[in-house]
PDB file of N, CA and C in Angstrom:
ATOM      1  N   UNK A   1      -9.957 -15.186  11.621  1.00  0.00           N
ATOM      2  CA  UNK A   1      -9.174 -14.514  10.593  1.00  0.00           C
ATOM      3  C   UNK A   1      -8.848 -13.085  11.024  1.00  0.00           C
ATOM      4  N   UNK A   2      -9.784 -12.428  11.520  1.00  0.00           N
ATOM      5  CA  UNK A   2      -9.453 -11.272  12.188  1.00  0.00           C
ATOM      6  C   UNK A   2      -8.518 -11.031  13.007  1.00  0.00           C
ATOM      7  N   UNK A   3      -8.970 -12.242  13.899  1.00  0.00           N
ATOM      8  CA  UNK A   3      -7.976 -11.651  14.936  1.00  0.00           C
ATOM      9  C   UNK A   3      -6.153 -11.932  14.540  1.00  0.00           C
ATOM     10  N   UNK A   4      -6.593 -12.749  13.829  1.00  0.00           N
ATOM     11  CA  UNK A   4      -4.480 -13.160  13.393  1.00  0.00           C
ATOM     12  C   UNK A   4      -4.215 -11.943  12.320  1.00  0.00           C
ATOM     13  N   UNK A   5      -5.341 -11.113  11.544  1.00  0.00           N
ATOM     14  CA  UNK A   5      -4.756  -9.472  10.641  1.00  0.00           C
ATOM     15  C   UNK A   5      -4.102  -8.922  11.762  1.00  0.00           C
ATOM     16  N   UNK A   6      -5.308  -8.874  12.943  1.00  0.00           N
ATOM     17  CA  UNK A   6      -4.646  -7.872  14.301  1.00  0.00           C
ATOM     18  C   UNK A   6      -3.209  -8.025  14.889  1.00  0.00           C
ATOM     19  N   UNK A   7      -2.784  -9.230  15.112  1.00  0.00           N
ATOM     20  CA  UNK A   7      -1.982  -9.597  15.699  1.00  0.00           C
ATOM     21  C   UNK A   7      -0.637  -9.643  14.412  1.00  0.00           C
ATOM     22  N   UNK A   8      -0.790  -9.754  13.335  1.00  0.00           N
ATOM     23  CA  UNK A   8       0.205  -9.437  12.381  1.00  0.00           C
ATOM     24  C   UNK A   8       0.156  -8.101  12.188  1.00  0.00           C
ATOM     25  N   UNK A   9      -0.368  -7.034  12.218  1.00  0.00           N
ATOM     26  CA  UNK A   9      -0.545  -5.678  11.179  1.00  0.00           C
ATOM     27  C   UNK A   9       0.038  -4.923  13.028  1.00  0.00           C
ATOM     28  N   UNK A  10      -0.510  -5.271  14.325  1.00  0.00           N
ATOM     29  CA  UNK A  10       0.501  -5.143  15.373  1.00  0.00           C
ATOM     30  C   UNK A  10       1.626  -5.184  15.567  1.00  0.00           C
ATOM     31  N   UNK A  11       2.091  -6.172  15.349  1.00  0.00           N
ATOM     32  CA  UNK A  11       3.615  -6.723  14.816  1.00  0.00           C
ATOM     33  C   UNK A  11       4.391  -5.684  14.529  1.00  0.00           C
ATOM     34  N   UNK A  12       3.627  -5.372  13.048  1.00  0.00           N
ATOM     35  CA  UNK A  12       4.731  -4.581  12.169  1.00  0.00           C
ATOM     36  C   UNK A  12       4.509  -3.130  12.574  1.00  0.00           C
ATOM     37  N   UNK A  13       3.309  -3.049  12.723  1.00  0.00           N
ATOM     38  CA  UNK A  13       3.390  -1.372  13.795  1.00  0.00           C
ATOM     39  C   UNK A  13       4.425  -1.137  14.830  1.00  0.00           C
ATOM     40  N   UNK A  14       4.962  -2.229  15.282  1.00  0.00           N
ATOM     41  CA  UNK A  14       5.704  -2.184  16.611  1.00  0.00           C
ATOM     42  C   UNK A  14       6.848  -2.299  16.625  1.00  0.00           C
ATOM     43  N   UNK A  15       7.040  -3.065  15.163  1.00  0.00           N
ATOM     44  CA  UNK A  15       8.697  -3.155  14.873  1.00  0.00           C
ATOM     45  C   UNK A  15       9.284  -2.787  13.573  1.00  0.00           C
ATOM     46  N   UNK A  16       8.633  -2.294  12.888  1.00  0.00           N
ATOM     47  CA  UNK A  16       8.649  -1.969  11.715  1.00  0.00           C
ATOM     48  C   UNK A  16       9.195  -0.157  11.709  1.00  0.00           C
ATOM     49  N   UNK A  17      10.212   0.155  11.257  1.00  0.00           N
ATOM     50  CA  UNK A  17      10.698   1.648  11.133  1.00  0.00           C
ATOM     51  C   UNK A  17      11.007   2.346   9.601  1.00  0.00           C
ATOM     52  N   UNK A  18      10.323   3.683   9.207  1.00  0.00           N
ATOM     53  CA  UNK A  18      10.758   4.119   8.070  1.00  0.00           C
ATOM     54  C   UNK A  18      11.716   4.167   8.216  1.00  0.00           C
ATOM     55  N   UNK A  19      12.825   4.550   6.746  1.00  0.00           N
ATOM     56  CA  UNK A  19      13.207   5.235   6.805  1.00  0.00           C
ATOM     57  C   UNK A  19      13.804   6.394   6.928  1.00  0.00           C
ATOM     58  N   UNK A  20      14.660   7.176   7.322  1.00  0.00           N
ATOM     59  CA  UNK A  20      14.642   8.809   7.328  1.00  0.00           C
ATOM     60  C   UNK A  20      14.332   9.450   6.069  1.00  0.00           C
ATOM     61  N   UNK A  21      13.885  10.598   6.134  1.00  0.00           N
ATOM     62  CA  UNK A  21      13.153  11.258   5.197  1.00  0.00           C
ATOM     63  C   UNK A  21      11.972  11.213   4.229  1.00  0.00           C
ATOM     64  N   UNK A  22      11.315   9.982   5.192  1.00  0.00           N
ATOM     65  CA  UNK A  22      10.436   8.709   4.229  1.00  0.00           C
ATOM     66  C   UNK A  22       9.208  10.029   4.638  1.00  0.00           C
ATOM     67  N   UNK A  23       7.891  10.270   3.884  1.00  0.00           N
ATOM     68  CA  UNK A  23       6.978  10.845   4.289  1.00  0.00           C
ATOM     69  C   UNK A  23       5.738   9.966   3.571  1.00  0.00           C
ATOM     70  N   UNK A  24       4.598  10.088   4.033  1.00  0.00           N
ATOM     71  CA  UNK A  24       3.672   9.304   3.989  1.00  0.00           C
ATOM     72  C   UNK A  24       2.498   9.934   4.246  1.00  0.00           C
ATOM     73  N   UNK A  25       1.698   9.956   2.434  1.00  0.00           N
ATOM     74  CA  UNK A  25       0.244  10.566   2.444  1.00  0.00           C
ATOM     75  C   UNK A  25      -0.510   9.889   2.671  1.00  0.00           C
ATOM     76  N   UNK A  26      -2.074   9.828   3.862  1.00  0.00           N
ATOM     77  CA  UNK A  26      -2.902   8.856   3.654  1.00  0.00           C
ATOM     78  C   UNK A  26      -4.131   9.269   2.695  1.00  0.00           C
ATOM     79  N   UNK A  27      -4.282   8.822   1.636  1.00  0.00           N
ATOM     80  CA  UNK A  27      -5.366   9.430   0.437  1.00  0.00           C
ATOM     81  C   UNK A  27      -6.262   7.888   0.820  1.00  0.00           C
ATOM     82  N   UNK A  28      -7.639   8.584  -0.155  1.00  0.00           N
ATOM     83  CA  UNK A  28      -8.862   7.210  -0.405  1.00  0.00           C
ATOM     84  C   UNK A  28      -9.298   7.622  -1.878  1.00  0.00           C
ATOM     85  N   UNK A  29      -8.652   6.748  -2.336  1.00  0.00           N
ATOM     86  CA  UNK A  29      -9.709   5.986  -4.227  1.00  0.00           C
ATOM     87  C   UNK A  29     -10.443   5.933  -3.961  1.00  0.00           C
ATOM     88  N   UNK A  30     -11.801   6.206  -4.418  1.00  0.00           N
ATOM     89  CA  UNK A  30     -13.237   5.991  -4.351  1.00  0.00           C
ATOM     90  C   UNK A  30     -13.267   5.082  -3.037  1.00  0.00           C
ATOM     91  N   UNK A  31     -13.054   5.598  -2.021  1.00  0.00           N
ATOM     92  CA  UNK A  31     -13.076   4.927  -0.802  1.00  0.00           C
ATOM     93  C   UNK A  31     -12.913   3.705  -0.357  1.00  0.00           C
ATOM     94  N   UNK A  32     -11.509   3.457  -0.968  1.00  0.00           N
ATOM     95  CA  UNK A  32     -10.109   2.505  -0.740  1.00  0.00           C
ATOM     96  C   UNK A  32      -9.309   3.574  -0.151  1.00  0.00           C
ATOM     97  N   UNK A  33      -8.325   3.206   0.586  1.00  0.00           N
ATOM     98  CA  UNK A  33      -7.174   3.198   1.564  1.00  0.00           C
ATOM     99  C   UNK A  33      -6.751   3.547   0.723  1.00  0.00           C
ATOM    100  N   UNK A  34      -5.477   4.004   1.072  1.00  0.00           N
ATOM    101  CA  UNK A  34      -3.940   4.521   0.314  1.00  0.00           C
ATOM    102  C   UNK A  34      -2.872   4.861   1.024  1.00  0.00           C
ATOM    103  N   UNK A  35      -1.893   4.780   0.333  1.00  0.00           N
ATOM    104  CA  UNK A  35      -0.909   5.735   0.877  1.00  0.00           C
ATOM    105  C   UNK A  35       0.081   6.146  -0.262  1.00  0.00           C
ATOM    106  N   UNK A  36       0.240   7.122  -0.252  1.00  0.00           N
ATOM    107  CA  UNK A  36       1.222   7.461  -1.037  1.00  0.00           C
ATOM    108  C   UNK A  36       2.985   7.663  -0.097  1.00  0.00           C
ATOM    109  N   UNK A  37       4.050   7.213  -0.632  1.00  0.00           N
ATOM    110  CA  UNK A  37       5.066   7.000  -0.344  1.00  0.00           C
ATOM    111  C   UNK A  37       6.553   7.822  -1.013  1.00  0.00           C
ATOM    112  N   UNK A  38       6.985   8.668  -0.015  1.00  0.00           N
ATOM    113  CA  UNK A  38       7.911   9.402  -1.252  1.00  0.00           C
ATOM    114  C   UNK A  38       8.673  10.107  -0.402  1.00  0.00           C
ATOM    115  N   UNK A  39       9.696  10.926  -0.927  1.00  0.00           N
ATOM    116  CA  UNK A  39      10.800  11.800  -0.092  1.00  0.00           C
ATOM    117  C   UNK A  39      10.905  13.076  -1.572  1.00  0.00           C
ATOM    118  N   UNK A  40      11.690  13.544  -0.855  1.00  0.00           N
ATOM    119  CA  UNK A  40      12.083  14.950  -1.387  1.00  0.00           C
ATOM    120  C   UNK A  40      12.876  14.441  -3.054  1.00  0.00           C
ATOM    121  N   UNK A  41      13.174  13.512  -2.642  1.00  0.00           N
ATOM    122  CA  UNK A  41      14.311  12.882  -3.967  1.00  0.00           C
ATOM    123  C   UNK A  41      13.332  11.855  -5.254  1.00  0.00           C
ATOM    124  N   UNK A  42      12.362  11.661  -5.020  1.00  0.00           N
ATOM    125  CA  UNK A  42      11.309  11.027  -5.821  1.00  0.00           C
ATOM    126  C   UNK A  42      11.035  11.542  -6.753  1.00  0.00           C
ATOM    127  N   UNK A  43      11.028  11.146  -7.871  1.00  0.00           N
ATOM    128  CA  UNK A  43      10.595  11.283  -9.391  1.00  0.00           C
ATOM    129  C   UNK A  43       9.097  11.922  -9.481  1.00  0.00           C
ATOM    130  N   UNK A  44       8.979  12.717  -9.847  1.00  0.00           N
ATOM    131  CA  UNK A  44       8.117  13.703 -10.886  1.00  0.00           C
ATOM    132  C   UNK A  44       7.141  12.797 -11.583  1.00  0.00           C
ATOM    133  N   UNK A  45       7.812  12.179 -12.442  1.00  0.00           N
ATOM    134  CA  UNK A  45       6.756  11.905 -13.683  1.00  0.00           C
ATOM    135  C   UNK A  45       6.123  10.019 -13.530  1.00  0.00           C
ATOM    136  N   UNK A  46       6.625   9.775 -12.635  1.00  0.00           N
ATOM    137  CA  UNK A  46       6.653   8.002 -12.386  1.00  0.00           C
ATOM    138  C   UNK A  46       6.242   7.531 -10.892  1.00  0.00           C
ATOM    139  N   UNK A  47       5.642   6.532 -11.272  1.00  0.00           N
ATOM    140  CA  UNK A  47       4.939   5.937  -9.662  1.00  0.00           C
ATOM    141  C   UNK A  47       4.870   3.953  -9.812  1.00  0.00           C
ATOM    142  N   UNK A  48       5.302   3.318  -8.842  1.00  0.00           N
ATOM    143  CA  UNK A  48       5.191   1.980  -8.215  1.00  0.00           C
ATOM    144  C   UNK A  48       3.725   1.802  -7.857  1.00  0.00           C
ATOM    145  N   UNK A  49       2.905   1.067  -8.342  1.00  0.00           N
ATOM    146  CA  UNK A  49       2.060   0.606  -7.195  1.00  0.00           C
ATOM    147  C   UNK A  49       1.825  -0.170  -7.002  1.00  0.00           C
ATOM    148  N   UNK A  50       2.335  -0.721  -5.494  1.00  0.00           N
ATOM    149  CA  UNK A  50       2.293  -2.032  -5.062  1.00  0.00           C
ATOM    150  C   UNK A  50       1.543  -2.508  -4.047  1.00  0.00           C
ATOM    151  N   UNK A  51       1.183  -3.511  -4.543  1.00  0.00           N
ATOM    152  CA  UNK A  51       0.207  -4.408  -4.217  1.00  0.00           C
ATOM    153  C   UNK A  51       0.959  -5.221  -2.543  1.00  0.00           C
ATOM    154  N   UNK A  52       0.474  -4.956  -1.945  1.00  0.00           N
ATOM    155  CA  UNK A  52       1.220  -5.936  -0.609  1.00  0.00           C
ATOM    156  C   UNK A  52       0.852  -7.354  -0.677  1.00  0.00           C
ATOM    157  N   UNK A  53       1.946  -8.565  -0.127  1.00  0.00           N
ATOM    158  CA  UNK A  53       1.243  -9.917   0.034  1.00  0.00           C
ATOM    159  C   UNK A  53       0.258 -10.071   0.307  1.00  0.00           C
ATOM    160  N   UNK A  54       0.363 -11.482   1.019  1.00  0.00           N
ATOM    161  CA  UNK A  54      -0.871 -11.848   1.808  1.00  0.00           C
ATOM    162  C   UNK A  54      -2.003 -12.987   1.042  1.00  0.00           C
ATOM    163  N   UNK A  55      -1.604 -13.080  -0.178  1.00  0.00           N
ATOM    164  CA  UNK A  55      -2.745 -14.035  -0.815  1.00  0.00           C
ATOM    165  C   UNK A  55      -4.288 -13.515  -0.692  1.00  0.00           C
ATOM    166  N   UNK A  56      -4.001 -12.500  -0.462  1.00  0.00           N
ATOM    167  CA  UNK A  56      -5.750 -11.654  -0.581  1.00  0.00           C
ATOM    168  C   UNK A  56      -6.185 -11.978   0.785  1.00  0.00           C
ATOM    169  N   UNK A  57      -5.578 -12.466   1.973  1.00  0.00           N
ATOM    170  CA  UNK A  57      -6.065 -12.611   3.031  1.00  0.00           C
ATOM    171  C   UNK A  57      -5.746 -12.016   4.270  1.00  0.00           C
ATOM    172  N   UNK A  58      -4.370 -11.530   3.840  1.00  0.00           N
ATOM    173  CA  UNK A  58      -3.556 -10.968   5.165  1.00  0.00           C
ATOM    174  C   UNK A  58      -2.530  -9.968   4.599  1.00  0.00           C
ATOM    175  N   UNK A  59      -2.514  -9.298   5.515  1.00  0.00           N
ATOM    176  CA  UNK A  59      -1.261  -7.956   5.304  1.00  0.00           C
ATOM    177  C   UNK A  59      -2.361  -6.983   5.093  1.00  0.00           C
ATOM    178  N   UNK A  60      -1.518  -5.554   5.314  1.00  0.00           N
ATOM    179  CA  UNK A  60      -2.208  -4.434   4.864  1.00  0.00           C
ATOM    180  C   UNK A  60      -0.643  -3.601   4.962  1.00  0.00           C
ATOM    181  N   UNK A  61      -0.933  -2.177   4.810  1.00  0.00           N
ATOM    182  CA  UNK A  61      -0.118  -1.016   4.482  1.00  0.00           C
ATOM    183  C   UNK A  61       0.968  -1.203   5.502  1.00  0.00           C
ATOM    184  N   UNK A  62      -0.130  -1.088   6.742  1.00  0.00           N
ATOM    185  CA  UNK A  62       1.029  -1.650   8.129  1.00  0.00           C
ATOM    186  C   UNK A  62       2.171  -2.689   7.518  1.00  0.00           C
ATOM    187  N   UNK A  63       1.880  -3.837   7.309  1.00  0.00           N
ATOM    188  CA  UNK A  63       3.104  -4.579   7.299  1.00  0.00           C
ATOM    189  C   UNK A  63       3.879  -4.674   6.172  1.00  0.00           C
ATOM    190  N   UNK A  64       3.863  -3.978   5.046  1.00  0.00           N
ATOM    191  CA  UNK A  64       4.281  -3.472   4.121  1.00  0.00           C
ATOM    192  C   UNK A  64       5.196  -1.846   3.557  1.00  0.00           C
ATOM    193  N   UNK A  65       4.558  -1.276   4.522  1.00  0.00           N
ATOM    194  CA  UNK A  65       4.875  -0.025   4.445  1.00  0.00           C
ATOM    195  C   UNK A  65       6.689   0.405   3.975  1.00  0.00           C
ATOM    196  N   UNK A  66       6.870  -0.654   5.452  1.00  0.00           N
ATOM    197  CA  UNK A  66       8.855  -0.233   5.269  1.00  0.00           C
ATOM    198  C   UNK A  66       9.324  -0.658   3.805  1.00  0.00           C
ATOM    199  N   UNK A  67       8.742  -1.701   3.574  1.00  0.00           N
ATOM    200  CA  UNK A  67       9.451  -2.125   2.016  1.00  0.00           C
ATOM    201  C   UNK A  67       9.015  -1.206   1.460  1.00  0.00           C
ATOM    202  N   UNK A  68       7.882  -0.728   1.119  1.00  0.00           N
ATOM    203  CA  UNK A  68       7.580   0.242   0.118  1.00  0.00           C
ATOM    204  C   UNK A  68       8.016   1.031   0.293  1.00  0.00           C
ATOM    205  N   UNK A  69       8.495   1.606   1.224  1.00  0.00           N
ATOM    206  CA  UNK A  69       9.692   2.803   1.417  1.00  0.00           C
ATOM    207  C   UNK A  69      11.204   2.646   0.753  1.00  0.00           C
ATOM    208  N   UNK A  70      11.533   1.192   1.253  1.00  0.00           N
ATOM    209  CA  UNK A  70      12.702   0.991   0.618  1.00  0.00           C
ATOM    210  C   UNK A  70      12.841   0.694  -0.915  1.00  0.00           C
ATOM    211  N   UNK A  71      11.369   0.183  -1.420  1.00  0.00           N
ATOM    212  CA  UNK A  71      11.588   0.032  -2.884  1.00  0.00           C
ATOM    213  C   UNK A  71      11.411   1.798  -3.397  1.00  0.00           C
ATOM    214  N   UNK A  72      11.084   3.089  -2.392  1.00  0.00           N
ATOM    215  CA  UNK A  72      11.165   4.077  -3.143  1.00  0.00           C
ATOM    216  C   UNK A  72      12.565   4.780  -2.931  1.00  0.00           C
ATOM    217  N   UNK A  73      13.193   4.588  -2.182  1.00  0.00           N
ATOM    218  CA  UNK A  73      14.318   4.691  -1.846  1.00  0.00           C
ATOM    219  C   UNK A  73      15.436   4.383  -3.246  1.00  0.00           C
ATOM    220  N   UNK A  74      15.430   2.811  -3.037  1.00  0.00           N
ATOM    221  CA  UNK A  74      15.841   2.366  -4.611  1.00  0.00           C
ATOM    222  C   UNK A  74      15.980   3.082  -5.763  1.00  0.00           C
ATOM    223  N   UNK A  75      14.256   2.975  -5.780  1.00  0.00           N
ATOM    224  CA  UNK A  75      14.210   3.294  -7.301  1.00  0.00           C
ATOM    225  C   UNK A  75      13.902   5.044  -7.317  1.00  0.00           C
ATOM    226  N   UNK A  76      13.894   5.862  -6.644  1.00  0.00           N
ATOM    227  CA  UNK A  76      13.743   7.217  -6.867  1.00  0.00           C
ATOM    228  C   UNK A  76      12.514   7.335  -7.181  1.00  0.00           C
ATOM    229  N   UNK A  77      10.958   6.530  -6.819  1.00  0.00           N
ATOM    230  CA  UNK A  77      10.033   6.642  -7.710  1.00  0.00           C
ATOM    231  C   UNK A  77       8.982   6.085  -6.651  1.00  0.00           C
ATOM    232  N   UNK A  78       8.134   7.404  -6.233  1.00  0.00           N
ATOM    233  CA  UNK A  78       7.115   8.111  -5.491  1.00  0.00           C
ATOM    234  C   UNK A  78       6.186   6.373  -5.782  1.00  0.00           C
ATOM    235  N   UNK A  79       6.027   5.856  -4.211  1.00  0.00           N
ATOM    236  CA  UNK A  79       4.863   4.237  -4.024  1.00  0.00           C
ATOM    237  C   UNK A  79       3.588   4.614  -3.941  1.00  0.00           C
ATOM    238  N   UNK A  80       2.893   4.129  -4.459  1.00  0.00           N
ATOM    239  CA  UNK A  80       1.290   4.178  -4.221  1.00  0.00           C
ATOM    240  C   UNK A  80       0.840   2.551  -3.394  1.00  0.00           C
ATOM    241  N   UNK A  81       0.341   2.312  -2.183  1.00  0.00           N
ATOM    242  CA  UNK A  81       0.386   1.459  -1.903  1.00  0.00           C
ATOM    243  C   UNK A  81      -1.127   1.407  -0.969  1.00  0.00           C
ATOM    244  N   UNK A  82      -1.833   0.632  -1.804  1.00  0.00           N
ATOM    245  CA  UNK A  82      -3.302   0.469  -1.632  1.00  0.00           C
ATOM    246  C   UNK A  82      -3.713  -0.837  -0.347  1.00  0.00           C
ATOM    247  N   UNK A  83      -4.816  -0.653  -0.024  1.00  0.00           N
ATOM    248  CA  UNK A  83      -5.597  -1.490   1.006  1.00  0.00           C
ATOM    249  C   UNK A  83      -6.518  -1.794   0.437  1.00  0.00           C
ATOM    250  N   UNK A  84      -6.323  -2.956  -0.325  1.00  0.00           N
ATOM    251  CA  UNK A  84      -7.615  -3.830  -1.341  1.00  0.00           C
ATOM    252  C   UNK A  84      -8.315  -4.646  -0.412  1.00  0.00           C
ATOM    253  N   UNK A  85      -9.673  -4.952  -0.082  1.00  0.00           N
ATOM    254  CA  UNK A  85     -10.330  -5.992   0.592  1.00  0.00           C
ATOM    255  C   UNK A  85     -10.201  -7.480   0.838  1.00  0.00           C
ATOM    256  N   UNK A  86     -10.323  -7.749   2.175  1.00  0.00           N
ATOM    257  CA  UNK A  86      -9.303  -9.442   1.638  1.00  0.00           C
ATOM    258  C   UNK A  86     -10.461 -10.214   2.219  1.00  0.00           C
ATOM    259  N   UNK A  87     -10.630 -11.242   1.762  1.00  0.00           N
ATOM    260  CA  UNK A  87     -10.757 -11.921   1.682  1.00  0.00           C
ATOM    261  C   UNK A  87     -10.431 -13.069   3.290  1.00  0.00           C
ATOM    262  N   UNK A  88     -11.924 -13.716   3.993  1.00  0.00           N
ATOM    263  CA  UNK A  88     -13.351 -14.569   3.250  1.00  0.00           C
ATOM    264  C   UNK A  88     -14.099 -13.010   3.399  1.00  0.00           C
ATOM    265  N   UNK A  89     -14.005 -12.292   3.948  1.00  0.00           N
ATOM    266  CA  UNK A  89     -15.243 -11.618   4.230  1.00  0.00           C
ATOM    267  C   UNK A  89     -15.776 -10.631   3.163  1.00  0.00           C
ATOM    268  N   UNK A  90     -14.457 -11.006   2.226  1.00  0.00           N
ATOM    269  CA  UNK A  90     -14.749  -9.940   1.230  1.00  0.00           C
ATOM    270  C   UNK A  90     -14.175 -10.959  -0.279  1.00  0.00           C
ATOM    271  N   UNK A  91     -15.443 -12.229  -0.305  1.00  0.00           N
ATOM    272  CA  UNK A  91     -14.460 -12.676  -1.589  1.00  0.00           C
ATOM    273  C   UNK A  91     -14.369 -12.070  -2.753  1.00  0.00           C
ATOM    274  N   UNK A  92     -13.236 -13.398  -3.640  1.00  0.00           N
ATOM    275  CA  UNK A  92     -13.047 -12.736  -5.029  1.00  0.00           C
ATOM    276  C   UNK A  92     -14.286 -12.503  -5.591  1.00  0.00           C
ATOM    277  N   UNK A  93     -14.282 -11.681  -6.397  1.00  0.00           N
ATOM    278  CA  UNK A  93     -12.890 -10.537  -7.066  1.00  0.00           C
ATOM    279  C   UNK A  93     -12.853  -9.438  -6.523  1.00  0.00           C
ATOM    280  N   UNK A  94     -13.127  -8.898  -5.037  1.00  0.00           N
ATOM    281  CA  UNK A  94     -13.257  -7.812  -4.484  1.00  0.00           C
ATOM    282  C   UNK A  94     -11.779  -7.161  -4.305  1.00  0.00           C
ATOM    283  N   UNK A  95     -10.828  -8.099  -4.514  1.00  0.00           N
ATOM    284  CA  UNK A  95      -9.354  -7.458  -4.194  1.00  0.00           C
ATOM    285  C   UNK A  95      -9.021  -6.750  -5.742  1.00  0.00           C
ATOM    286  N   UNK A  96      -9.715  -7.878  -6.295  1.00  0.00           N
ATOM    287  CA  UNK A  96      -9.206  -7.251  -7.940  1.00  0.00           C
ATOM    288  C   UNK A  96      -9.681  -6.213  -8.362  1.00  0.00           C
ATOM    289  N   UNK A  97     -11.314  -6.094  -7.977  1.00  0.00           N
ATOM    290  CA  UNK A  97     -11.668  -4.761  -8.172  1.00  0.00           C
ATOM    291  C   UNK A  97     -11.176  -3.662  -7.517  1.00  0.00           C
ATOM    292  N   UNK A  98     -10.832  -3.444  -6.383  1.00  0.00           N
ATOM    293  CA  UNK A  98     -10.066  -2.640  -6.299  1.00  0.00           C
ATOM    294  C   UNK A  98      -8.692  -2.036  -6.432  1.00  0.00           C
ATOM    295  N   UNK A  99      -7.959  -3.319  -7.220  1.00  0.00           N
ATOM    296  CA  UNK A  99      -6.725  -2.895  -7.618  1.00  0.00           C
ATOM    297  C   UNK A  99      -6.972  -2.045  -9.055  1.00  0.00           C
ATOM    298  N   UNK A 100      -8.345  -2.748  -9.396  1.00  0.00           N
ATOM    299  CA  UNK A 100      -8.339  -2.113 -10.983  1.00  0.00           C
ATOM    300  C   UNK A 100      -8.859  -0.879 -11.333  1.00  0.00           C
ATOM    301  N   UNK A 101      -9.636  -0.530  -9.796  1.00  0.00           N
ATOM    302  CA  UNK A 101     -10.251   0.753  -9.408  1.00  0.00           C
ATOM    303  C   UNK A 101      -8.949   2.209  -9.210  1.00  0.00           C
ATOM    304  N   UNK A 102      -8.154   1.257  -8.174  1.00  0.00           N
ATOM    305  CA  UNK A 102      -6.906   2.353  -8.133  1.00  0.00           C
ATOM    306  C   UNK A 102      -6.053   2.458  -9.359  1.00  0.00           C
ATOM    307  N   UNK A 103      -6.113   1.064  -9.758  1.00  0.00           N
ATOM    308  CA  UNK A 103      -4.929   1.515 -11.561  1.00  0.00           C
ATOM    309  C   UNK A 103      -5.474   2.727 -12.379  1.00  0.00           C
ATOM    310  N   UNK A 104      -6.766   2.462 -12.539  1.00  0.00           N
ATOM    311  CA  UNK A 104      -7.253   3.258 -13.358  1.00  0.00           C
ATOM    312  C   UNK A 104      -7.282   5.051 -12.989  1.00  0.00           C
ATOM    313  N   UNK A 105      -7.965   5.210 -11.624  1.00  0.00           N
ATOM    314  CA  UNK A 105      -7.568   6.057 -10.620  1.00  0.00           C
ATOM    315  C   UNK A 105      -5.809   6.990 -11.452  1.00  0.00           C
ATOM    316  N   UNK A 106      -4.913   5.916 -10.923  1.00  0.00           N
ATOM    317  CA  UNK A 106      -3.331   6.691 -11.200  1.00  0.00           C
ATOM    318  C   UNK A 106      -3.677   6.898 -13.062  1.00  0.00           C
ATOM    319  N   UNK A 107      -4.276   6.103 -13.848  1.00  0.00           N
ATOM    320  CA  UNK A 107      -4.232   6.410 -15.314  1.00  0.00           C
ATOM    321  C   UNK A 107      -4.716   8.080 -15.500  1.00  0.00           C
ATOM    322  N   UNK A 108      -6.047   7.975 -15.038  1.00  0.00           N
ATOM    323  CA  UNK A 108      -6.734   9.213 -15.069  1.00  0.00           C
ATOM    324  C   UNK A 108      -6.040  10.589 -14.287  1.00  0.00           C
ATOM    325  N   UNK A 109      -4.862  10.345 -13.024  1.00  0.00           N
ATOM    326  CA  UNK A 109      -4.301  11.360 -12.791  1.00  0.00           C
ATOM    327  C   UNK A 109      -2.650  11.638 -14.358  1.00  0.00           C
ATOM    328  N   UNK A 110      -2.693  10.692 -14.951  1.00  0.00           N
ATOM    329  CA  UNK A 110      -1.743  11.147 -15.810  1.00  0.00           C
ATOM    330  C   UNK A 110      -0.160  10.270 -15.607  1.00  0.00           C
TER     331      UNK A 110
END
């Protein structure tokens, strides 16, 4: 299982390109991954946070990243885009808890 994350999350490192003007914070939720996703033109008061594929088993920020750029692009509205634990090595509900760790996380910033 490992080695096919490596060889996918490679992939998209290698072919995968922001956008221009795309900038990219790496933060940690109670020590979860992050990234925050945004440009100069991003909304103030509103945030996306999206969850990447994968069925809880595969993907991370790497192979996700460009979309989440382009869905901030879109919508004018700053991505939060987390690295939840996947799964076997980390079964359920370890992905869920940490999605519910970071929701709450963005509640408490406002």
């Amino acid at each position: 299982m490992g080695e096919s994350r490596q060889v996918i999350d490679s992939f998209a490192r290698k072919f995968s390109k922001l956008p221009k003007d795309c900038k990219v914070e790496q933060i940690k939720i109670d020590g979860i991954y992050a990234e925050w996703i945004s440009n100069n033109q991003t909304s103030k008061g509103k945030v996306i946070l999206y969850l990447h594929g994968g069925g809880y088993l595969y993907c991370s920020a790497d192979t996700h990243r460009t979309l989440a750029a382009r869905i901030m692009i879109e919508s004018g509205v700053k991505v939060l885009l987390p690295e939840y634990r996947l799964a076997p090595e980390h079964p359920f509900p370890a992905a869920i808890e940490d999605t519910l760790t970071v929701y709450r996380w963005l509640l408490n910033q406002g």
